[in-house]
C-alpha atoms as a PDB file:
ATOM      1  CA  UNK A   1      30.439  91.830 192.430  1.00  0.00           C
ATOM      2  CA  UNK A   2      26.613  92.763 192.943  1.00  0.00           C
ATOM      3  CA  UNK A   3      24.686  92.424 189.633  1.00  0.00           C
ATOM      4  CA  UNK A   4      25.898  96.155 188.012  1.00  0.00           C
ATOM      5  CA  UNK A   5      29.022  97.164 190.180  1.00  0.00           C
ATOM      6  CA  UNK A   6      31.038  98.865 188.142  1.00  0.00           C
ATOM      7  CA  UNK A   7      35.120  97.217 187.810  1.00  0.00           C
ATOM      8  CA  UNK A   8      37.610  99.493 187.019  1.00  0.00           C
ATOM      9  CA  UNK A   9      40.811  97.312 187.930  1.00  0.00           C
ATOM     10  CA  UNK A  10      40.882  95.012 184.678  1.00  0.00           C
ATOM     11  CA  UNK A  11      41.272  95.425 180.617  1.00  0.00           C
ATOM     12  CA  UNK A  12      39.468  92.686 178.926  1.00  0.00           C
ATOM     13  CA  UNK A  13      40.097  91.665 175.216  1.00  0.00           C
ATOM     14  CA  UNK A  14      37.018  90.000 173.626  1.00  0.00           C
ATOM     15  CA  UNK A  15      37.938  87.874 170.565  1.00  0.00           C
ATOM     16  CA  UNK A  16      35.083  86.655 168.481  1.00  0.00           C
ATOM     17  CA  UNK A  17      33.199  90.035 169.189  1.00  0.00           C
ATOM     18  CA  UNK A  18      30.731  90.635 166.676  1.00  0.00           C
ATOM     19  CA  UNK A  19      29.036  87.298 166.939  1.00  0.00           C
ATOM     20  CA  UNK A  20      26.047  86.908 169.399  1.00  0.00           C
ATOM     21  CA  UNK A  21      28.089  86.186 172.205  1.00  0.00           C
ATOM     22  CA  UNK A  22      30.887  88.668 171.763  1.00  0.00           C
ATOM     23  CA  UNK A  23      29.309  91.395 171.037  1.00  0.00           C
ATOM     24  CA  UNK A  24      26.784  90.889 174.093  1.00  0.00           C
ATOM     25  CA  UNK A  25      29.292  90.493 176.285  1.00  0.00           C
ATOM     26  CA  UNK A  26      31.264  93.739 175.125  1.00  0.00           C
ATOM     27  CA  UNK A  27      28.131  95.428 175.636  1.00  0.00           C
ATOM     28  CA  UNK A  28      27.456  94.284 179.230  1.00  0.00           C
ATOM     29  CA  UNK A  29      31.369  94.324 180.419  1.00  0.00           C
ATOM     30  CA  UNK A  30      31.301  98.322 179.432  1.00  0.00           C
ATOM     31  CA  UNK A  31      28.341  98.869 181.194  1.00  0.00           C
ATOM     32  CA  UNK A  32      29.877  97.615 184.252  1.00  0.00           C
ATOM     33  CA  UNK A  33      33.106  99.771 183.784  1.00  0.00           C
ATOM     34  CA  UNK A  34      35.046  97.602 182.627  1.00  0.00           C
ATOM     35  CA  UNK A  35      37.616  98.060 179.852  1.00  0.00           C
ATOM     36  CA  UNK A  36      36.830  96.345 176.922  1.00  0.00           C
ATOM     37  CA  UNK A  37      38.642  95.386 173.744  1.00  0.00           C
ATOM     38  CA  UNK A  38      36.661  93.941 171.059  1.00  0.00           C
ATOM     39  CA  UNK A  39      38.487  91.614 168.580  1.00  0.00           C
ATOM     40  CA  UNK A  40      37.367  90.342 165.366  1.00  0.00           C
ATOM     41  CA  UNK A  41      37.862  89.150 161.553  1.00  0.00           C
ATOM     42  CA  UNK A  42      37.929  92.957 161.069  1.00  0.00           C
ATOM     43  CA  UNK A  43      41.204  93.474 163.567  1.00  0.00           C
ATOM     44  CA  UNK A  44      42.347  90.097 161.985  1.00  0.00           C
ATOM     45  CA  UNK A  45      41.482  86.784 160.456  1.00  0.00           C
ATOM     46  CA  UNK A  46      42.208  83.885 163.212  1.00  0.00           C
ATOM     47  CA  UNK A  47      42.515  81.415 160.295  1.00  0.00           C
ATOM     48  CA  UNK A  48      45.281  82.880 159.171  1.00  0.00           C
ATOM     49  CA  UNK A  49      48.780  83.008 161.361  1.00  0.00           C
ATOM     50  CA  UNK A  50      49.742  86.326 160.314  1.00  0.00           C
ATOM     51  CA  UNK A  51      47.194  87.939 162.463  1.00  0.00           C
ATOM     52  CA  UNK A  52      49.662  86.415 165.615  1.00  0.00           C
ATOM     53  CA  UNK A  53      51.288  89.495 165.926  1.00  0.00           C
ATOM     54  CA  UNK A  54      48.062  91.981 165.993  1.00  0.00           C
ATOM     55  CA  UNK A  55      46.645  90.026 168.494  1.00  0.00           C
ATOM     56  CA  UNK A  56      49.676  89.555 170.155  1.00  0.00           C
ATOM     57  CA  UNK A  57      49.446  93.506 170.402  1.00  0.00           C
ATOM     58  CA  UNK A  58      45.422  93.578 171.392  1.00  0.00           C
ATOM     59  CA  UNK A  59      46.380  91.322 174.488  1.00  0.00           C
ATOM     60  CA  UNK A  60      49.518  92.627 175.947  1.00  0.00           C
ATOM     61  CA  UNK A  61      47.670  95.280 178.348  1.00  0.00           C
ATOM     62  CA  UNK A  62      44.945  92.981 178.856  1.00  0.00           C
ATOM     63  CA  UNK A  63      44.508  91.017 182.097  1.00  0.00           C
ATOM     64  CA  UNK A  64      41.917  89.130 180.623  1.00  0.00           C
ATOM     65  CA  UNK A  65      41.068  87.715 177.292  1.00  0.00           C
ATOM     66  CA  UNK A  66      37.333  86.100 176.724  1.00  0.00           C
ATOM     67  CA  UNK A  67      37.385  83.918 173.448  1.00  0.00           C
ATOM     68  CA  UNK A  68      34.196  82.703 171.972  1.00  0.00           C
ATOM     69  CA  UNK A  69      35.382  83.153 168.509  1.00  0.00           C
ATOM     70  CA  UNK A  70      34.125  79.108 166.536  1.00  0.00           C
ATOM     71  CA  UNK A  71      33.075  78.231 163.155  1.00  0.00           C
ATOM     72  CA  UNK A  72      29.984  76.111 163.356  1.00  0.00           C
ATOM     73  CA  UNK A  73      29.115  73.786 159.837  1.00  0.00           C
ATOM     74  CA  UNK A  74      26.705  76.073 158.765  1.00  0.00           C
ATOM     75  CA  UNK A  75      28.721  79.192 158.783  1.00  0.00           C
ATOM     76  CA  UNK A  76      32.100  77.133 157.305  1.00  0.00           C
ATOM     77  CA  UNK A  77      32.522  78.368 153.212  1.00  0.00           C
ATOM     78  CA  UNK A  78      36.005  77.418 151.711  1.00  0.00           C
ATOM     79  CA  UNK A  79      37.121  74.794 153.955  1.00  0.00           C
ATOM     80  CA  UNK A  80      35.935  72.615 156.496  1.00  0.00           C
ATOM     81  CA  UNK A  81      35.061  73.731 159.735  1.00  0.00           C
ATOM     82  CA  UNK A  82      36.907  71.297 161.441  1.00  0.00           C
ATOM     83  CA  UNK A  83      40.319  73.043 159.973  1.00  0.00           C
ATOM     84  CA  UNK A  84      39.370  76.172 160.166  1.00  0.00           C
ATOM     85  CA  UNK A  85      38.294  76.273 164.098  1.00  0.00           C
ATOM     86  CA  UNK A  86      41.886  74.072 164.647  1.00  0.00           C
ATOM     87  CA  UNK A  87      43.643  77.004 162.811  1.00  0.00           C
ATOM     88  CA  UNK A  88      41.549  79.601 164.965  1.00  0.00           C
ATOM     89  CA  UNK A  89      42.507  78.217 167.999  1.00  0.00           C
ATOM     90  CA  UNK A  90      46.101  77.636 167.219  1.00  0.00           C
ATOM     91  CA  UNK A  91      46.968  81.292 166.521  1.00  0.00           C
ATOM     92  CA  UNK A  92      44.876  82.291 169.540  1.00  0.00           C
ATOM     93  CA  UNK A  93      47.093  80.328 171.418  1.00  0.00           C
ATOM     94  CA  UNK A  94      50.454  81.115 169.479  1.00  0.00           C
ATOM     95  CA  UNK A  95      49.948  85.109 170.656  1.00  0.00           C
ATOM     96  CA  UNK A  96      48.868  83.978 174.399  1.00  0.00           C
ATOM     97  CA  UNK A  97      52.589  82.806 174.601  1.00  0.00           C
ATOM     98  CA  UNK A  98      53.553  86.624 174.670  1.00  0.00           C
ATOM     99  CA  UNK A  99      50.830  87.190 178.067  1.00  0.00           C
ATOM    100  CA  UNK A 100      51.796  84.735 180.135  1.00  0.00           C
ATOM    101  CA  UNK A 101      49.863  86.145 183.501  1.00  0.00           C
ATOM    102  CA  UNK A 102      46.904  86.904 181.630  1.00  0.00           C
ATOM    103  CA  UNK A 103      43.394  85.069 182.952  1.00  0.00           C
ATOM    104  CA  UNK A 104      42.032  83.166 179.418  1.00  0.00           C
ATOM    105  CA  UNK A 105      37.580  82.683 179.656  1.00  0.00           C
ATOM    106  CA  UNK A 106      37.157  80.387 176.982  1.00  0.00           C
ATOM    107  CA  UNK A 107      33.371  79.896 175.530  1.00  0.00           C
ATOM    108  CA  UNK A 108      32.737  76.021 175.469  1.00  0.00           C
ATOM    109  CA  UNK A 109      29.630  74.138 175.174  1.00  0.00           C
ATOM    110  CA  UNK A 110      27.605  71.383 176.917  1.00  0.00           C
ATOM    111  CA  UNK A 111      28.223  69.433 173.881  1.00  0.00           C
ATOM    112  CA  UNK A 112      31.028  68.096 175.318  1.00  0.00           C
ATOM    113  CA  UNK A 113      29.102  65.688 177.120  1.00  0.00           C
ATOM    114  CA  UNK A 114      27.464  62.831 175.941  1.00  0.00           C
ATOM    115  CA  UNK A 115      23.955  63.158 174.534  1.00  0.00           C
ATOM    116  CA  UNK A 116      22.296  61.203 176.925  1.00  0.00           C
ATOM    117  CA  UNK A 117      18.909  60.725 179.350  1.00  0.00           C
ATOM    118  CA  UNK A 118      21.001  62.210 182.544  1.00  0.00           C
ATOM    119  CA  UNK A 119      21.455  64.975 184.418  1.00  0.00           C
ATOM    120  CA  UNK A 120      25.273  66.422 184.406  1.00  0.00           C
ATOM    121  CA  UNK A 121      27.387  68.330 186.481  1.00  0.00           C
ATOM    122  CA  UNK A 122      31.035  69.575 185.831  1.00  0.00           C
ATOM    123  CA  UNK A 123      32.449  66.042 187.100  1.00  0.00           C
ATOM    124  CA  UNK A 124      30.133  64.308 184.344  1.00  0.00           C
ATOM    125  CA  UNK A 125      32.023  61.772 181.774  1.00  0.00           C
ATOM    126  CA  UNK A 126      33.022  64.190 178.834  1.00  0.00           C
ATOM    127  CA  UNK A 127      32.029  62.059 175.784  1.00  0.00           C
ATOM    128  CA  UNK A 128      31.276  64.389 172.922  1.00  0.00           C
ATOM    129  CA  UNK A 129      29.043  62.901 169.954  1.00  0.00           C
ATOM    130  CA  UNK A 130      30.132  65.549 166.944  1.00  0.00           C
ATOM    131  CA  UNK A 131      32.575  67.483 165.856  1.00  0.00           C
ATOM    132  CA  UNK A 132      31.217  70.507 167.249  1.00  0.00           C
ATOM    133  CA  UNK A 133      31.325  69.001 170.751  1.00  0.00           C
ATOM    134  CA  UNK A 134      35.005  67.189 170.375  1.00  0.00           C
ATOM    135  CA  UNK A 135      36.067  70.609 169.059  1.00  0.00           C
ATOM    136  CA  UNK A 136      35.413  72.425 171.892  1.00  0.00           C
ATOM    137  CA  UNK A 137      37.143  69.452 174.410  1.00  0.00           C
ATOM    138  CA  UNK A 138      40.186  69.477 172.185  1.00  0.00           C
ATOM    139  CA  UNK A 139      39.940  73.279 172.882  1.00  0.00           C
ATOM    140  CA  UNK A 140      39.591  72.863 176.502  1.00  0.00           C
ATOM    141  CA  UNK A 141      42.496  70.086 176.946  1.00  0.00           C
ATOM    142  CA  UNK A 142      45.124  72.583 175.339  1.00  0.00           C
ATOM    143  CA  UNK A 143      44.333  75.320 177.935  1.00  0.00           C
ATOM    144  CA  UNK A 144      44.771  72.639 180.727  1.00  0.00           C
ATOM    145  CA  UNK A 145      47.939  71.623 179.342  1.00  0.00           C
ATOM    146  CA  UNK A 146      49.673  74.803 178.163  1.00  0.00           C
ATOM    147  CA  UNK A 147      48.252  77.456 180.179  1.00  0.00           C
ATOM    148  CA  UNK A 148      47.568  75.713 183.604  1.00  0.00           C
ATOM    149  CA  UNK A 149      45.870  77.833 186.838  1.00  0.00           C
ATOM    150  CA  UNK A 150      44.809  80.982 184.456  1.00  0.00           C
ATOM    151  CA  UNK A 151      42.023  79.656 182.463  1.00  0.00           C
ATOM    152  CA  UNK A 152      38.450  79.220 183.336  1.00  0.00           C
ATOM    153  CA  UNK A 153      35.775  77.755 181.030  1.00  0.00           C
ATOM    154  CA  UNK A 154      32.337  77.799 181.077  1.00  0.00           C
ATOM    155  CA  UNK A 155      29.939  75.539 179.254  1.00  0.00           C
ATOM    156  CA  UNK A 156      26.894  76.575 178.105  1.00  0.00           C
ATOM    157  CA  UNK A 157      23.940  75.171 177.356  1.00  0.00           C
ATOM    158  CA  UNK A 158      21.278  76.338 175.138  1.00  0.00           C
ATOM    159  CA  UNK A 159      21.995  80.068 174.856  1.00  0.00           C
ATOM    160  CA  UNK A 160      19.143  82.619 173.884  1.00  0.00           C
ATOM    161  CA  UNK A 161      18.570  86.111 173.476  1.00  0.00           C
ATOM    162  CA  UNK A 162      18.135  89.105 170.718  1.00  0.00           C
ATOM    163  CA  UNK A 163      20.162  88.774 167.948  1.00  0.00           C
ATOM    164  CA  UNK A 164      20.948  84.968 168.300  1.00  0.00           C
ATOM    165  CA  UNK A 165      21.350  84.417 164.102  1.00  0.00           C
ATOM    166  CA  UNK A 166      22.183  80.863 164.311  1.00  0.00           C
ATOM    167  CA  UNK A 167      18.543  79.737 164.439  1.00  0.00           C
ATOM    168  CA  UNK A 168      18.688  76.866 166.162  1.00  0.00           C
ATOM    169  CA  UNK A 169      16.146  74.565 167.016  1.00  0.00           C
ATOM    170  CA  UNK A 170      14.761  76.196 170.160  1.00  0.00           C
ATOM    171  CA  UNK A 171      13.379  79.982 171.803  1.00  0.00           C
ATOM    172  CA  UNK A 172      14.664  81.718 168.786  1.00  0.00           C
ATOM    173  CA  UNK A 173      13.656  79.931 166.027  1.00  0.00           C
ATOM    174  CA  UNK A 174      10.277  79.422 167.560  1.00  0.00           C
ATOM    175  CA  UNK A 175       9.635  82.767 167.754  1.00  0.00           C
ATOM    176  CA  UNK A 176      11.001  83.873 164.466  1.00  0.00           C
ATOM    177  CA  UNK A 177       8.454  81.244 162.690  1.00  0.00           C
ATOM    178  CA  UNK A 178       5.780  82.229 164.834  1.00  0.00           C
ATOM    179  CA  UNK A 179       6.705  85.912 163.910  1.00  0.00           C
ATOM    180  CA  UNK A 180       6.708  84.825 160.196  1.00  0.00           C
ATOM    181  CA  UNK A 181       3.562  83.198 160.082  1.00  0.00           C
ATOM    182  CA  UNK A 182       5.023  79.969 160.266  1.00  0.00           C
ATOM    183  CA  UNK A 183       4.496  77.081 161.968  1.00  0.00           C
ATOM    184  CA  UNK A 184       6.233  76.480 165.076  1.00  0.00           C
ATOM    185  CA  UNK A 185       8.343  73.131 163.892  1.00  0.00           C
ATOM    186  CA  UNK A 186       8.853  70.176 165.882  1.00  0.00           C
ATOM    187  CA  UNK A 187      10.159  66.906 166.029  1.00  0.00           C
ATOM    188  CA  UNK A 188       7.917  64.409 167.386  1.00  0.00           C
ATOM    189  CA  UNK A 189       5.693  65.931 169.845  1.00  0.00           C
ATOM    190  CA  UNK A 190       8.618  68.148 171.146  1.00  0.00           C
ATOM    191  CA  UNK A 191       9.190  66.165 174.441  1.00  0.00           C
ATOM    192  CA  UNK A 192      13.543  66.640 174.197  1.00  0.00           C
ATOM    193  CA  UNK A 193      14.312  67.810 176.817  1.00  0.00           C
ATOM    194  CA  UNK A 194      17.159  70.394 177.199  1.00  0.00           C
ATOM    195  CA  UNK A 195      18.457  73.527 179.851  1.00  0.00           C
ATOM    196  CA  UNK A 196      18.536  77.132 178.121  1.00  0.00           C
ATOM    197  CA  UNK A 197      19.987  79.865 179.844  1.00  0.00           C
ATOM    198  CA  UNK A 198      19.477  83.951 178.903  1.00  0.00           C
ATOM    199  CA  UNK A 199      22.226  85.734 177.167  1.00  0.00           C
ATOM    200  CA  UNK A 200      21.551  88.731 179.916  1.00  0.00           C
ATOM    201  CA  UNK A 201      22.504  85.528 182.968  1.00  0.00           C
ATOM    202  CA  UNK A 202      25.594  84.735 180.337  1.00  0.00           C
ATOM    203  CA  UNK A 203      27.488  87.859 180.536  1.00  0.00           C
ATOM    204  CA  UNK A 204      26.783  88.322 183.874  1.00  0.00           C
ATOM    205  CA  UNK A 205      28.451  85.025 184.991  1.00  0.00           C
ATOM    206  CA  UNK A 206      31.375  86.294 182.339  1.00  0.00           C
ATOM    207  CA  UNK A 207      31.709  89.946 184.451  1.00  0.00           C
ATOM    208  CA  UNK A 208      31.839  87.922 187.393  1.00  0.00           C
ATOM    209  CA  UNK A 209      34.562  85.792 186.679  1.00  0.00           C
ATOM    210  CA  UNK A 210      36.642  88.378 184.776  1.00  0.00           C
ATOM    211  CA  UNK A 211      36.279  90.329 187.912  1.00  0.00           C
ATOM    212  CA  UNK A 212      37.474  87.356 190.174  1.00  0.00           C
ATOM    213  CA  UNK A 213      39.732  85.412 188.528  1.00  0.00           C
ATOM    214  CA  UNK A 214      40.039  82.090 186.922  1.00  0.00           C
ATOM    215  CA  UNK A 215      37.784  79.377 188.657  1.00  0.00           C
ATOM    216  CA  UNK A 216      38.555  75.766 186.832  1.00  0.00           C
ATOM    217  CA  UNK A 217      35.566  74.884 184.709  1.00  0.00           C
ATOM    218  CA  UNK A 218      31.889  75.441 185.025  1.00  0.00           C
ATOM    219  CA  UNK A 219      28.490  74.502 183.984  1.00  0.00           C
ATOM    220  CA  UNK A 220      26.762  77.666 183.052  1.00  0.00           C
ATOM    221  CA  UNK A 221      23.272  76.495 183.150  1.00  0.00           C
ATOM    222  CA  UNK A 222      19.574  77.328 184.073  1.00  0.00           C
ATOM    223  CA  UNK A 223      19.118  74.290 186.002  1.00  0.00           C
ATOM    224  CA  UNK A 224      16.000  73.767 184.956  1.00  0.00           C
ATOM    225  CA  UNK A 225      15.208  71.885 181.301  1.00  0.00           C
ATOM    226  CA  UNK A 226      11.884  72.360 180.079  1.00  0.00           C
ATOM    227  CA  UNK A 227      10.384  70.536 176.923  1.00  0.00           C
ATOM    228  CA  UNK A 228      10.876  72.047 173.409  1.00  0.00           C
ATOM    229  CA  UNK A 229       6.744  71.469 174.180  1.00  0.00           C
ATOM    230  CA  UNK A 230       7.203  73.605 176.922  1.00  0.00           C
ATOM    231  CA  UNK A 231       8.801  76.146 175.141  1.00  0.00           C
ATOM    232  CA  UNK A 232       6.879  76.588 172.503  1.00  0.00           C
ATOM    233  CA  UNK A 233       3.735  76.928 174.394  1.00  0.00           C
ATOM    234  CA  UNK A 234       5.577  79.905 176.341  1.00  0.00           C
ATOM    235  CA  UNK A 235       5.924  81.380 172.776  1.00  0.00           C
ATOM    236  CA  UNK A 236       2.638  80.826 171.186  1.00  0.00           C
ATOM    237  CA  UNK A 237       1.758  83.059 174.547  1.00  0.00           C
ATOM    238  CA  UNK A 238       3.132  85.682 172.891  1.00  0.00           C
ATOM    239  CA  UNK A 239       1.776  84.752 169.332  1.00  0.00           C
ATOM    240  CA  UNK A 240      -1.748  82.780 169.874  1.00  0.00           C
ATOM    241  CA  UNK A 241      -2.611  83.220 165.934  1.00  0.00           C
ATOM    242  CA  UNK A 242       0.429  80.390 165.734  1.00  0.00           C
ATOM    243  CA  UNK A 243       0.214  76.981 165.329  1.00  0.00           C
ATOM    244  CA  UNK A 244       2.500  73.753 166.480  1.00  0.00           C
ATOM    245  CA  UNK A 245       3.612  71.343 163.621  1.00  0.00           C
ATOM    246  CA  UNK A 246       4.845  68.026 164.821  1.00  0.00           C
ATOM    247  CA  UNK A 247       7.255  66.440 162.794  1.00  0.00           C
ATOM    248  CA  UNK A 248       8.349  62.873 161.991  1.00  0.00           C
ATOM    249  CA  UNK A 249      10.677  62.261 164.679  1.00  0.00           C
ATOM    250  CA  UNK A 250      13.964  60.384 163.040  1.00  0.00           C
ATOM    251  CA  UNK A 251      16.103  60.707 165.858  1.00  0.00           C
ATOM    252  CA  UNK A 252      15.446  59.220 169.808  1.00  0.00           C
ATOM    253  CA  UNK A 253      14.320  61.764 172.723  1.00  0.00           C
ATOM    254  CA  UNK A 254      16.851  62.758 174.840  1.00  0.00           C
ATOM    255  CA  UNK A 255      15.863  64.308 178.466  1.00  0.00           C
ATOM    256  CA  UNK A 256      19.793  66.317 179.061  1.00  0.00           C
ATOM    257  CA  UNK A 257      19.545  68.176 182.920  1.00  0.00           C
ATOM    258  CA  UNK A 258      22.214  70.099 184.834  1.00  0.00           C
ATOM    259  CA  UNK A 259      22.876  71.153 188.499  1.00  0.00           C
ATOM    260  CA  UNK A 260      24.679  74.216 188.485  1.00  0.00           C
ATOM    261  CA  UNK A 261      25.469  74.091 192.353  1.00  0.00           C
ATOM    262  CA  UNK A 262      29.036  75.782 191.475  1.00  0.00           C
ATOM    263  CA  UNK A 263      27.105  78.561 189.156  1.00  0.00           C
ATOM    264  CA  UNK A 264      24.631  79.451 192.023  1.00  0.00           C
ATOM    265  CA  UNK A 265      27.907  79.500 194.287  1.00  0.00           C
ATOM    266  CA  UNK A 266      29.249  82.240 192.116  1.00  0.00           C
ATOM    267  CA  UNK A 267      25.720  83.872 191.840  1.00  0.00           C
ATOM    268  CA  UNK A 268      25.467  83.895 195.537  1.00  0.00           C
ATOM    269  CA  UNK A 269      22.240  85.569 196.071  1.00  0.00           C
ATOM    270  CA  UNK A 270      21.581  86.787 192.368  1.00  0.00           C
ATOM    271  CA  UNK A 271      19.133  84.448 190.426  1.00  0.00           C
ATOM    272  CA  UNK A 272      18.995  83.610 186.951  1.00  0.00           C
ATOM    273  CA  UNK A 273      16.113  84.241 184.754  1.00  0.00           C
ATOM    274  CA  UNK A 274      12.889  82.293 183.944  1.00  0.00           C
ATOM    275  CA  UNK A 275      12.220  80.859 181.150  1.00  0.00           C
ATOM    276  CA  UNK A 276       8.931  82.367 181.340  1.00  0.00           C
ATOM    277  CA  UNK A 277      10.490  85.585 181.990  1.00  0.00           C
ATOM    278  CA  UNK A 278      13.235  85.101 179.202  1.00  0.00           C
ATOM    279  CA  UNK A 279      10.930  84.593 176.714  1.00  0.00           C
ATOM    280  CA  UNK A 280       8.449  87.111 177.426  1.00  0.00           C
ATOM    281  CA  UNK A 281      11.807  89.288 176.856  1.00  0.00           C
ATOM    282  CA  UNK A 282      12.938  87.673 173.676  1.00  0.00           C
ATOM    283  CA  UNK A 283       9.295  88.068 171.982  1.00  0.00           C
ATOM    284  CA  UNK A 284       9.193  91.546 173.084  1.00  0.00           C
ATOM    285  CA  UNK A 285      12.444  92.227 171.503  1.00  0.00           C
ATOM    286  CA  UNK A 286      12.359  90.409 168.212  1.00  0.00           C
ATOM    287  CA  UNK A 287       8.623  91.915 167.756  1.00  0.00           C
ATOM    288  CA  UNK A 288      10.312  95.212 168.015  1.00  0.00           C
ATOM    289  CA  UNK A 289      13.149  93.768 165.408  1.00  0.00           C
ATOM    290  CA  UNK A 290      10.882  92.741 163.212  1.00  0.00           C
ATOM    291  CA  UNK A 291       8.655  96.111 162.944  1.00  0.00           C
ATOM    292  CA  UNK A 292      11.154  98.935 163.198  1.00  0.00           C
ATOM    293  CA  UNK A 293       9.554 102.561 164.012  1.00  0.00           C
END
């Protein structure tokens, strides 16, 4: 499917939809004609096992059904995140039960692997070193076990883009200190190294595969990991009046690469965007954010 083609032959559910993520990809699978069913704690609460039977109902016409719906620490308020994203992922698969032909994209993250000097690939040791990370593989493992040949997940690196809220440390939360007159933060003398791939690339790879069908698991990567250095030179491109603050680093440098041989496979002949290029488009955005006409 050619980088806009419209699809008109499936119905997509999107649960977790008005995070960054979801409600990107709603966005970009309607512009591409596709049918597209947004799902969130407004339809129902996934912590809670009486929303089973409303989105039992959301999915039954659906051939498809992209979940990025997680509870990271810093969002979790009345219990632990651990529980809560256990819970989520329980009743998400609890109604599934009722669409049994239906083709499950499930968000993960390159978390899953170990944090390590390497480069990594999709046969790479899984060896997650949080919670976060050992969340996600627990995820992944019940899809392989209970809903084998119709899933497909992708993890993704370091995703950025407008209205990432998350700030984490990286593209975003360089540019939003740089915006604020702050200084752009970072540990050591930023030489991490770590892949970030462009929402815009994201969605794309998620019309692609709703449009062909499940394909195993998959890095979705940039293939190229730049310095935090790196990256917040690109931004202080876009802001020279800002400054770089090197912390006290406390933790070791990691150097984490990817091939994404199986992306570019899917891609075929459509390439993903710079980094240059992605965040000349993310300071051109948030500018406009931050100084509404």
């Amino acid at each position: 499917m050619p980088h806009g083609q419209q699809v008109f032959n499936v119905s997509v559910v999107v649960v977790g939809a008005r995070g960054f993520l979801g409600s990107a990809i709603c966005h970009a699978l309607g512009e591409r004609g596709i049918s597209v069913k947004p799902f969130s704690r407004l339809d129902g609460d996934l912590t809670d096992q009486r929303t089973i039977p409303y989105l039992r109902d959301a999915l039954c016409a659906a051939t498809c059904v992209v979940f990025c719906a997680a509870i990271t620490p810093d969002r979790a308020k009345d219990a632990d995140p651990i529980t809560q994203n256990v819970t989520m992922f329980d009743t998400f698969c609890k109604a599934l039960e009722y669409s049994p032909d239906i083709h499950v994209v499930y968000l993960s993250s390159d978390s899953v692997y170990a944090l390590a000097n390497d480069v990594y690939d999709e046969d790479s040791l899984t060896q997650p070193r949080d919670d976060y990370g050992r969340m996600h593989l627990e995820r992944e493992q019940r899809l392989e076990r209970e809903f084998p040949g119709r899933f497909t997940v992708l993890r993704l690196t370091q995703v950025y883009g407008p209205g990432d809220s998350h700030n984490a440390y990286g593209p975003c939360r360089f540019i939003r200190q740089a915006l604020t007159d702050e200084p752009i933060a970072l540990f050591g003398s930023g030489e991490d190294c770590r892949d970030h791939i462009w929402i815009g690339d994201v969605c794309l790879v998620i019309a692609l595969v709703v449009a062909r069908g499940p394909v195993g698991r998959m890095n979705v990567a940039a293939g190229h990991s730049p310095s935090f250095m790196d990256v917040a030179q690109l931004a202080l491109a876009h802001f020279p009046a800002a400054q770089i603050f090197e912390r006290e680093r406390r933790m070791p440098c990691f150097k984490k690469r990817f091939r994404n041989a199986r992306l570019r496979t899917l891609l075929e002949d459509t390439r993903l965007t710079d980094i240059n290029k992605g965040i000349e488009l993310l300071a051109t955005a948030m500018r406009a954010e931050s100084n509404p006409l």
